[in-house]
Protein backbone atom coordinates (compact mmCIF):
# COMPACT_ATOMS: atom_id res chain seq x y z
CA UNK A 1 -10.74 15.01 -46.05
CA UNK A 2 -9.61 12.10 -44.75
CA UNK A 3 -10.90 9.39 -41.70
CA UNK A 4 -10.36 6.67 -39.43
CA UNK A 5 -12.93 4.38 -38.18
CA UNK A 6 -13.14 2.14 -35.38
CA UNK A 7 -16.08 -0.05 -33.96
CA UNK A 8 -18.61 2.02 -33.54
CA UNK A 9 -17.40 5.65 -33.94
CA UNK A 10 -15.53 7.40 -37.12
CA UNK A 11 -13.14 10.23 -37.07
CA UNK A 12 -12.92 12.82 -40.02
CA UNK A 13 -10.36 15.44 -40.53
CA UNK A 14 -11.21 18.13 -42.45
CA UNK A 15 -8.94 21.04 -43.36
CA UNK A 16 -10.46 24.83 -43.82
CA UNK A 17 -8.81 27.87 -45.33
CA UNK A 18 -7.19 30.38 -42.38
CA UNK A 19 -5.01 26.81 -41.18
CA UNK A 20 -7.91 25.59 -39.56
CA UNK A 21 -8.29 21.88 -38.78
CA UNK A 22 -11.54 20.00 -37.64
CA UNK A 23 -11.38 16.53 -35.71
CA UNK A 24 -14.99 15.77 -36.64
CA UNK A 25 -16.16 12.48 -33.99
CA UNK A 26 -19.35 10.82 -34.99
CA UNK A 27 -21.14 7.50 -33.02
CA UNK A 28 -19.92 6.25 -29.48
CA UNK A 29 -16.80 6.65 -27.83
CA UNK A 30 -16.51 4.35 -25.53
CA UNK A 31 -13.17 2.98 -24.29
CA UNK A 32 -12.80 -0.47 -25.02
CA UNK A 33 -13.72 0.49 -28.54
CA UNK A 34 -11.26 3.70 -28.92
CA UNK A 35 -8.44 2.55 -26.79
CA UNK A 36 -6.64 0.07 -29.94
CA UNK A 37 -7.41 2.82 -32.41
CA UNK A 38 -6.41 6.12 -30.53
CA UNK A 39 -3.13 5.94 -32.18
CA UNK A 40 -4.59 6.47 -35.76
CA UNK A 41 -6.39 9.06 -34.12
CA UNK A 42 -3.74 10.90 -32.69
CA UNK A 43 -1.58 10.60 -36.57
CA UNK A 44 -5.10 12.27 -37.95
CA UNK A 45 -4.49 14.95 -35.53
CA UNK A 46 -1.38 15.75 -37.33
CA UNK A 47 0.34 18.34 -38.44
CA UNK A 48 -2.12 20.32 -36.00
CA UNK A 49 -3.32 23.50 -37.57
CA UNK A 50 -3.13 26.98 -36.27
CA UNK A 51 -6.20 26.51 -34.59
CA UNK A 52 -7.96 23.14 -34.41
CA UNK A 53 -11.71 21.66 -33.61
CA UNK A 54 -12.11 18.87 -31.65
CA UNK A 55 -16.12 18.83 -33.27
CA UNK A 56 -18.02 16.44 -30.90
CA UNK A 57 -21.58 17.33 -31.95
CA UNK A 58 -22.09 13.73 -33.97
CA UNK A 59 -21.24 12.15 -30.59
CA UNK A 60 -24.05 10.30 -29.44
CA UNK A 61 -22.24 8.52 -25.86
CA UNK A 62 -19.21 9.49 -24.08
CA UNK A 63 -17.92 7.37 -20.87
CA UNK A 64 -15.25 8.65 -18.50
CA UNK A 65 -12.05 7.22 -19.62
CA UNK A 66 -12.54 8.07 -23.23
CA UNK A 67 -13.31 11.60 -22.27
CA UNK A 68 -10.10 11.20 -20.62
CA UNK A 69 -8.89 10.20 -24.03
CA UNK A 70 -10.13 12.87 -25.76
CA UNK A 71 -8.83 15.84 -23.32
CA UNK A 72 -5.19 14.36 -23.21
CA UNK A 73 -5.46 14.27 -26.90
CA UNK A 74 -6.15 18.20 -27.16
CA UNK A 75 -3.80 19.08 -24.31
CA UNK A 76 -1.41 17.45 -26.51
CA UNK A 77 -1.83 19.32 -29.43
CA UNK A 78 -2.33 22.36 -27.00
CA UNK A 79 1.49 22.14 -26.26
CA UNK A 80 2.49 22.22 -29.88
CA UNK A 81 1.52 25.57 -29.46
CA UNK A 82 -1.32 25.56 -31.55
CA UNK A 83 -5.01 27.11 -30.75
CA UNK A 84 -7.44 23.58 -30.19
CA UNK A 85 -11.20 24.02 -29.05
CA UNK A 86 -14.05 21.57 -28.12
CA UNK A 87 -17.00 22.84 -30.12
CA UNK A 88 -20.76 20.96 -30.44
CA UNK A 89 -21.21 18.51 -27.37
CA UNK A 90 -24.32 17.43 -26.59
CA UNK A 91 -25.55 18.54 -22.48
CA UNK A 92 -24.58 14.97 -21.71
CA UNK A 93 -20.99 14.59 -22.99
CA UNK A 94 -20.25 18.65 -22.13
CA UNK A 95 -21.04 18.08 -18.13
CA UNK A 96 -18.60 15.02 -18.26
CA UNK A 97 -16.20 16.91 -20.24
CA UNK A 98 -16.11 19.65 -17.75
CA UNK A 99 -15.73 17.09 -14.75
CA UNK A 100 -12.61 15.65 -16.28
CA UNK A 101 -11.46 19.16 -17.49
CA UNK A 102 -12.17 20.46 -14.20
CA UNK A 103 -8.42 20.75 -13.34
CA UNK A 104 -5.98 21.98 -15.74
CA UNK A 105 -2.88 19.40 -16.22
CA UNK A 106 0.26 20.60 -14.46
CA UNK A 107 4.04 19.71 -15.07
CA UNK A 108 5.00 17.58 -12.29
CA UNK A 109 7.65 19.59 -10.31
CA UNK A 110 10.37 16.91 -8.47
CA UNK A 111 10.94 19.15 -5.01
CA UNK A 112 13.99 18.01 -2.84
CA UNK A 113 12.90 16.93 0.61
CA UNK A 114 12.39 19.34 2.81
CA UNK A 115 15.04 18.88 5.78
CA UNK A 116 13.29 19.65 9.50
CA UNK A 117 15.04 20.73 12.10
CA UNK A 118 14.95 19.60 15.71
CA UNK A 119 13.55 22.91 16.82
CA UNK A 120 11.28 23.20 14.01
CA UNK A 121 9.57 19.51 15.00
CA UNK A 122 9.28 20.44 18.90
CA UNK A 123 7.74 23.37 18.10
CA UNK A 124 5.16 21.35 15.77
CA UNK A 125 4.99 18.57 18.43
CA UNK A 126 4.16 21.58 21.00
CA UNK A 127 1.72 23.51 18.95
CA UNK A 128 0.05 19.63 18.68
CA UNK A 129 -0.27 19.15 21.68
CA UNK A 130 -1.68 22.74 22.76
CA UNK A 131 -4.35 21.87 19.84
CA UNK A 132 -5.66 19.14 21.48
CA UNK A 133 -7.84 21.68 23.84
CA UNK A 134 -10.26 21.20 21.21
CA UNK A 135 -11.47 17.84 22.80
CA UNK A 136 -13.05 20.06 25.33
CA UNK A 137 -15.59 20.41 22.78
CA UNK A 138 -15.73 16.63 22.86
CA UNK A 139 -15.93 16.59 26.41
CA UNK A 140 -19.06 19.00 26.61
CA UNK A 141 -20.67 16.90 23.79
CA UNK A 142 -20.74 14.18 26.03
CA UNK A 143 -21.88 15.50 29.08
CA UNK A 144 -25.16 17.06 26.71
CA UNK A 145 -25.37 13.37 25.72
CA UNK A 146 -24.96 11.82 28.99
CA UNK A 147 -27.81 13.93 29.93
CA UNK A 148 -30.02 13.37 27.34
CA UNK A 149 -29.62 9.87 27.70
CA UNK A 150 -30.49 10.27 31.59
CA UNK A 151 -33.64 11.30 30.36
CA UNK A 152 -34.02 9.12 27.75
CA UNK A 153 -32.28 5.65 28.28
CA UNK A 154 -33.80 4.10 25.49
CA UNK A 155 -31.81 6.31 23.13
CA UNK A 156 -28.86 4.50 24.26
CA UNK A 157 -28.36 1.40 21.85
CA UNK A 158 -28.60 -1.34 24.66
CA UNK A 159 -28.05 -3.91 22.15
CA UNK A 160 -24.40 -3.39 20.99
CA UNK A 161 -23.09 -3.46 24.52
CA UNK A 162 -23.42 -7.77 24.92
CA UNK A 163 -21.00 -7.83 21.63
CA UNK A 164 -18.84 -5.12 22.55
CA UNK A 165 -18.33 -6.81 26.30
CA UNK A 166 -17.46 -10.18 24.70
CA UNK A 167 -15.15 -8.56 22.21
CA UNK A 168 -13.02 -6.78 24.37
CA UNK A 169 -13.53 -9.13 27.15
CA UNK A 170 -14.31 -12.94 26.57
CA UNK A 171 -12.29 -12.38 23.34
CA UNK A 172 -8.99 -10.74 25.02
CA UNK A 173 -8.91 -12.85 28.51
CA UNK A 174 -6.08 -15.23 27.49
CA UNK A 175 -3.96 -12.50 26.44
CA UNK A 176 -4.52 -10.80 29.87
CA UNK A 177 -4.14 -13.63 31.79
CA UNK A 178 -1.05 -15.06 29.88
CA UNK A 179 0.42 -11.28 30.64
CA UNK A 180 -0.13 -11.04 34.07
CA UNK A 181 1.05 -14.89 34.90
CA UNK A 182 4.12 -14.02 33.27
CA UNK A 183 4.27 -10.68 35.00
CA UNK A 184 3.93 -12.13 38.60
CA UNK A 185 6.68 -14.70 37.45
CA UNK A 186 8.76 -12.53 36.87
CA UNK A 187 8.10 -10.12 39.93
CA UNK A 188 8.33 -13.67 41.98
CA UNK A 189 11.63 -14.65 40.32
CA UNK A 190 13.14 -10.98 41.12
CA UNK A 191 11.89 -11.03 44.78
CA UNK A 192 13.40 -14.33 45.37
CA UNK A 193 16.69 -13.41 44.15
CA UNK A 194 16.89 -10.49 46.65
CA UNK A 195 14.59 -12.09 49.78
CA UNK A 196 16.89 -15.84 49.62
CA UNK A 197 20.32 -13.84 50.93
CA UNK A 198 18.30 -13.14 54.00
CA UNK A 199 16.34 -16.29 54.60
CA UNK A 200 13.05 -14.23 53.91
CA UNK A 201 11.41 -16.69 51.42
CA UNK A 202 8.00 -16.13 52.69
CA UNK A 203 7.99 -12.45 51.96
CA UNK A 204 7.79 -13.55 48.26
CA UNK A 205 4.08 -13.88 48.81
CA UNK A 206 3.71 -10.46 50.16
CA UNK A 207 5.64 -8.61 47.25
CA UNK A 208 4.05 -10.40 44.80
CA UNK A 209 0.52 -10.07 46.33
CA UNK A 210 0.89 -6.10 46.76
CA UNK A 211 2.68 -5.41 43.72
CA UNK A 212 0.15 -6.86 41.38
CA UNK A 213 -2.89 -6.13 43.06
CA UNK A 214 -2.47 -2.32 43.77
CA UNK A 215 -0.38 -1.50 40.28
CA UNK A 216 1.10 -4.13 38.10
CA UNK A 217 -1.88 -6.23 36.91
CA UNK A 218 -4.75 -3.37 36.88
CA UNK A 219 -1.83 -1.39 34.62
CA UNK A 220 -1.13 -4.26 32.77
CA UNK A 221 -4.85 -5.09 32.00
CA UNK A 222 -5.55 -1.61 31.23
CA UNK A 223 -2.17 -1.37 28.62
CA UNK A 224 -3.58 -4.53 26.70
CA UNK A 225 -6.87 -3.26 26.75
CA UNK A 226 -5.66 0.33 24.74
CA UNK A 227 -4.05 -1.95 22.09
CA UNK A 228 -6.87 -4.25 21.70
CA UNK A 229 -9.63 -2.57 21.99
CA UNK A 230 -9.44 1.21 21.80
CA UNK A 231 -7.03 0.52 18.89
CA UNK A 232 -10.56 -1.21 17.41
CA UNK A 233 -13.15 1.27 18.31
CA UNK A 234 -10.63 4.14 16.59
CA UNK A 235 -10.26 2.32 13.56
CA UNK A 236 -14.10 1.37 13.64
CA UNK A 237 -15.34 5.17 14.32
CA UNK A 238 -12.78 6.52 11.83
CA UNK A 239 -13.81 4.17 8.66
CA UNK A 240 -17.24 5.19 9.58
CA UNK A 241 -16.44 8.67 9.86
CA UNK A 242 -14.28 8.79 6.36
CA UNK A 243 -16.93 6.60 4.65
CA UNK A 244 -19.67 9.15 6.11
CA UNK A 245 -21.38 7.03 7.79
CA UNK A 246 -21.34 8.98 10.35
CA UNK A 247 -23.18 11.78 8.80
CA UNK A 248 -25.66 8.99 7.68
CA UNK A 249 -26.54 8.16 11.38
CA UNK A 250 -27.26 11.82 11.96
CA UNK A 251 -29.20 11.90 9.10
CA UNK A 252 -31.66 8.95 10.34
CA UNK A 253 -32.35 10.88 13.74
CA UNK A 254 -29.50 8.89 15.63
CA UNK A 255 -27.09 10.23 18.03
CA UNK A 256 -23.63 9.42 17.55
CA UNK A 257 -22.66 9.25 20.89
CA UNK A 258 -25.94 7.17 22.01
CA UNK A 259 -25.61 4.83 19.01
CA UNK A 260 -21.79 4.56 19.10
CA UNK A 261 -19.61 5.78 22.22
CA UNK A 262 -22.00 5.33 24.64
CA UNK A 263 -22.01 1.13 24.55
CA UNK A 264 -18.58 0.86 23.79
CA UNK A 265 -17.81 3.09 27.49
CA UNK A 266 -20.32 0.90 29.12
CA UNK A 267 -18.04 -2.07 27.74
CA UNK A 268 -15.02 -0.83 28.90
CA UNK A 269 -16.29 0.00 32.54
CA UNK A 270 -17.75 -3.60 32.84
CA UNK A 271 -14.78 -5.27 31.39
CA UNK A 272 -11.68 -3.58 32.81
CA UNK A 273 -12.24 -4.03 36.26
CA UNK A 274 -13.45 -8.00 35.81
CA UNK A 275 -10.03 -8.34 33.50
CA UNK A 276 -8.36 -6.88 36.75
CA UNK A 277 -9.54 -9.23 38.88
CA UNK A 278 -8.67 -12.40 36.60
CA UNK A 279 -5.28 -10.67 36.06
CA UNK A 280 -4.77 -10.72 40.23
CA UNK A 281 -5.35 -14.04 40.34
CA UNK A 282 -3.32 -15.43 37.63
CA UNK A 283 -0.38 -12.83 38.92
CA UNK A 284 -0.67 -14.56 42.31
CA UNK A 285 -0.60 -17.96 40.44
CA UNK A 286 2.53 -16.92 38.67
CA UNK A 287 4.18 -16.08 41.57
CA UNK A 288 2.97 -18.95 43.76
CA UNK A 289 4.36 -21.49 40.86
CA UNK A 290 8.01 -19.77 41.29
CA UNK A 291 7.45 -20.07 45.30
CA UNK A 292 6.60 -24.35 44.60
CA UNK A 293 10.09 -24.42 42.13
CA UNK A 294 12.72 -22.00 43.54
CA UNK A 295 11.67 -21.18 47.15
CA UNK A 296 10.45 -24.89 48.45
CA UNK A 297 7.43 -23.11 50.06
CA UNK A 298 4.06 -24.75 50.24
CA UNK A 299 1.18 -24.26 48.37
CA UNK A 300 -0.49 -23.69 51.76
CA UNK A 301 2.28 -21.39 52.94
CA UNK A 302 2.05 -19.14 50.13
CA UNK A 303 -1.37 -18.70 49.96
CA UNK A 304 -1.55 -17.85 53.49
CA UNK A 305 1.11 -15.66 53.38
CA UNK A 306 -0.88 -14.04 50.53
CA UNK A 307 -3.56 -13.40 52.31
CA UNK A 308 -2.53 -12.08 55.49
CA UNK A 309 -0.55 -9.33 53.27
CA UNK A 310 -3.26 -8.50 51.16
CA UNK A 311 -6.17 -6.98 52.54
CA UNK A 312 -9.34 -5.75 50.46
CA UNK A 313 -8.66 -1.98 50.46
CA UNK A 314 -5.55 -3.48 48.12
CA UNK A 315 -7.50 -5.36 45.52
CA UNK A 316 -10.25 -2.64 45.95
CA UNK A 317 -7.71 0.21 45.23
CA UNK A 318 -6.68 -1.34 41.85
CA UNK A 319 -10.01 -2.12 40.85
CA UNK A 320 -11.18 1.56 41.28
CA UNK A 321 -8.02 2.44 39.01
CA UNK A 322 -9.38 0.34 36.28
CA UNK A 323 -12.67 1.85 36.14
CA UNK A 324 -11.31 4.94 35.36
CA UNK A 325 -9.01 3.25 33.15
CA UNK A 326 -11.48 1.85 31.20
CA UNK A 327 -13.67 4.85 30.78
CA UNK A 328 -10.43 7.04 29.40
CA UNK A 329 -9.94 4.18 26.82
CA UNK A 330 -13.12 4.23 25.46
CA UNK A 331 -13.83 8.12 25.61
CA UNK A 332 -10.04 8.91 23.85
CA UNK A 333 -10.70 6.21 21.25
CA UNK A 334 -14.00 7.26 20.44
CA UNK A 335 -12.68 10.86 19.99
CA UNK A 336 -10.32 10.04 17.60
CA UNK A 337 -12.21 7.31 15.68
CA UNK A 338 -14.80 10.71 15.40
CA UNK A 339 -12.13 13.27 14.60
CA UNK A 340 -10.93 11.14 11.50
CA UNK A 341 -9.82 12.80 8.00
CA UNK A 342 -7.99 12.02 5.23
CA UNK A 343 -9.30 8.65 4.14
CA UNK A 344 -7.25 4.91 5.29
CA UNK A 345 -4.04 7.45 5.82
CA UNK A 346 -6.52 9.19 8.31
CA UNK A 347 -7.65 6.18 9.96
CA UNK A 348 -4.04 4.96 10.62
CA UNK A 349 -3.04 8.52 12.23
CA UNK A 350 -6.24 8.25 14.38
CA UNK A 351 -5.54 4.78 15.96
CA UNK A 352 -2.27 5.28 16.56
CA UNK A 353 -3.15 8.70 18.37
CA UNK A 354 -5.84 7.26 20.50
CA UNK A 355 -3.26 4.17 21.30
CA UNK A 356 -0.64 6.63 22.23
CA UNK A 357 -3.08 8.81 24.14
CA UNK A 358 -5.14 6.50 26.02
CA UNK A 359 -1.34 4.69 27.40
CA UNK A 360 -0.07 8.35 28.19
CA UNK A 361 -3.53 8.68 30.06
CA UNK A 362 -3.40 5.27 31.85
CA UNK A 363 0.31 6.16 33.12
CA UNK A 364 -1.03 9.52 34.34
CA UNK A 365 -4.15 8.36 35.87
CA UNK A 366 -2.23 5.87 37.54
CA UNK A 367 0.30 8.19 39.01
CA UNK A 368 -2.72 10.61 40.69
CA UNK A 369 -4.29 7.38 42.44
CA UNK A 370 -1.03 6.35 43.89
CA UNK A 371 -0.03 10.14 45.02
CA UNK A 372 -4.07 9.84 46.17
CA UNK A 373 -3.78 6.88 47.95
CA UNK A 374 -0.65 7.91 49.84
CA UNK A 375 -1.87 11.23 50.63
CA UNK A 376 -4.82 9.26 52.50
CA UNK A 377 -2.75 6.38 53.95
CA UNK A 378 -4.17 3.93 51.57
């Protein structure tokens, strides 16, 4: 017989007729204490026997990484071909044995890429996009909750809805305005290029005005809205969905979509369409300022040029885009910060989906007003 020690726990090997070898374990193994000794260990363990005993019944404590010690150790002698067996744990060190035994060790297998062809990704990309019927189910969730919340307003979670307002609003208004200054500067700068060859200078006010009332600065607003905050209530839903938190709220009695979508749409409505109307009015500033420097109008001249053109149906118009706007942002956000799997990879997937889907949406929406509003005369 002969034995290794370390602190707290020794190690005997004792050899029986029939080739069989015991590993008798007696005390703690714990890995801080095993870890600068498990090389003696493993030299005990040799020559394996025909069949060998890995004999933990003197083993009083067993933590994690020293159980993954000792089951490397027998896989080990496992693939020298001989027989090994775990024989006389305790209840306490078998049910951690069998969670770290639970899966059998596999060769790792080096694969070569697998090549995709273009057809092969449409088709994926197609069937995708067919899949994403299933946020019908989403839809009708909400309408049940929109209904319940009818009849029960103080379900709703009033409270969130100041901080989710000032995030995506007070928080994201020089952004927005910044944007849309620069965006009627540029319009301005474009018009004036074209209008000057025909002595038209005036008319600078009128493109500008139209433009950026009606489309450019409610699509703008609504753009830097989906990457601020939709991109924020995804990732916000979908760590709370892969951390379960989710499943916690349900468990307290609390809706998910009166606790969690339902202030963050009410956000969204309120904020859009003010962001729209602070985006018109630096757009008209950013075109008035290329009016004062390239086109020697007046500051008086251009605004009331700007008026004349613009009428309230205009400004109206784009603000009733940005509701709707708004409300996609928040409902497609929500819906994918909810649908999240797959832990932080899961997350990432999920906000750039409801980024991606909530601009696709805005362009779309966008394009129904206009064909709308022409249909009508608007």
């Amino acid at each position: 017989m002969t034995e290794t020690t370390g602190p707290g726990y020794r190690v005997e090997r004792v050899e029986r007729e029939g080739g069989l070898v015991s590993l008798r374990f007696v005390g703690e193994l714990r890995f801080r204490q095993c870890f600068p000794s498990w090389e003696r260990v493993g030299r005990l363990a040799h020559p394996p026997g025909a069949r060998t005993e890995l004999d933990l019944a003197a083993v009083e404590h067993l933590d994690g990484a020293a159980a993954a010690l000792l089951l490397d150790l027998r896989h080990e002698l496992a693939a020298q071909g001989g027989e090994v067996e775990i024989v006389g744990p305790n209840r306490a060190v078998e049910a951690l044995l069998e969670l770290y035994g639970a899966h059998r060790r596999q060769p790792s297998q080096k694969l070569p890429p697998t090549r995709i062809g273009i057809l092969d990704q449409i088709g994926r990309e197609t069937l995708s996009i067919l899949g994403e019927s299933r946020a019908l189910d989403f839809v009708g969730d909400m309408a049940l909750a929109i209904a319940q919340a009818v009849r029960r307003p103080r379900t709703v979670n009033w409270a969130d809805v100041p901080r989710l307002i000032e995030r995506a609003g007070a928080d994201g208004l020089p952004i927005v305005l910044m944007l849309n200054f620069l965006v009627g500067l540029v319009t301005g700068f474009q018009a004036a290029v074209q209008l000057a060859q025909f002595g038209a200078n005036i008319f600078v006010a009128d493109l500008v005005g139209l433009s950026v009332t009606r489309e450019l600065a409610p699509l703008m607003t609504a753009i830097i809205v989906a990457g601020r905050s939709g991109a924020a209530f995804s990732a916000e839903l979908g760590t709370m969905r892969v951390d379960e938190e989710i499943d916690a709220l349900r468990t307290l009695g609390l809706d998910p979509f009166h606790f969690l979508v339902f202030p963050r749409v009410i956000a969204l409505l309120l904020v859009v369409p003010l962001l729209a109307i602070l985006a018109d009015v630096a757009a008209v500033a950013g075109g008035l300022l290329v009016a004062l420097l390239r086109l020697d109008l007046t500051f008086t001249a251009y605004l009331l040029e700007t008026r004349n053109a613009v009428h309230a149906w205009d400004v109206f118009s784009g603000i009733l885009k940005t509701v709707f706007f708004g409300a996609s942002i928040a409902l497609i956000a929500c819906k994918r910060g909810l649908a999240t799997t797959g832990g932080a990879e899961g997350v990432g997937r999920a906000t750039t989906s409801a980024v991606v889907t909530s601009l696709f949406a805005i362009v779309l929406l966008d394009a129904i007003f206009t064909l709308v509003f022409n249909a009508l005369g608007g």
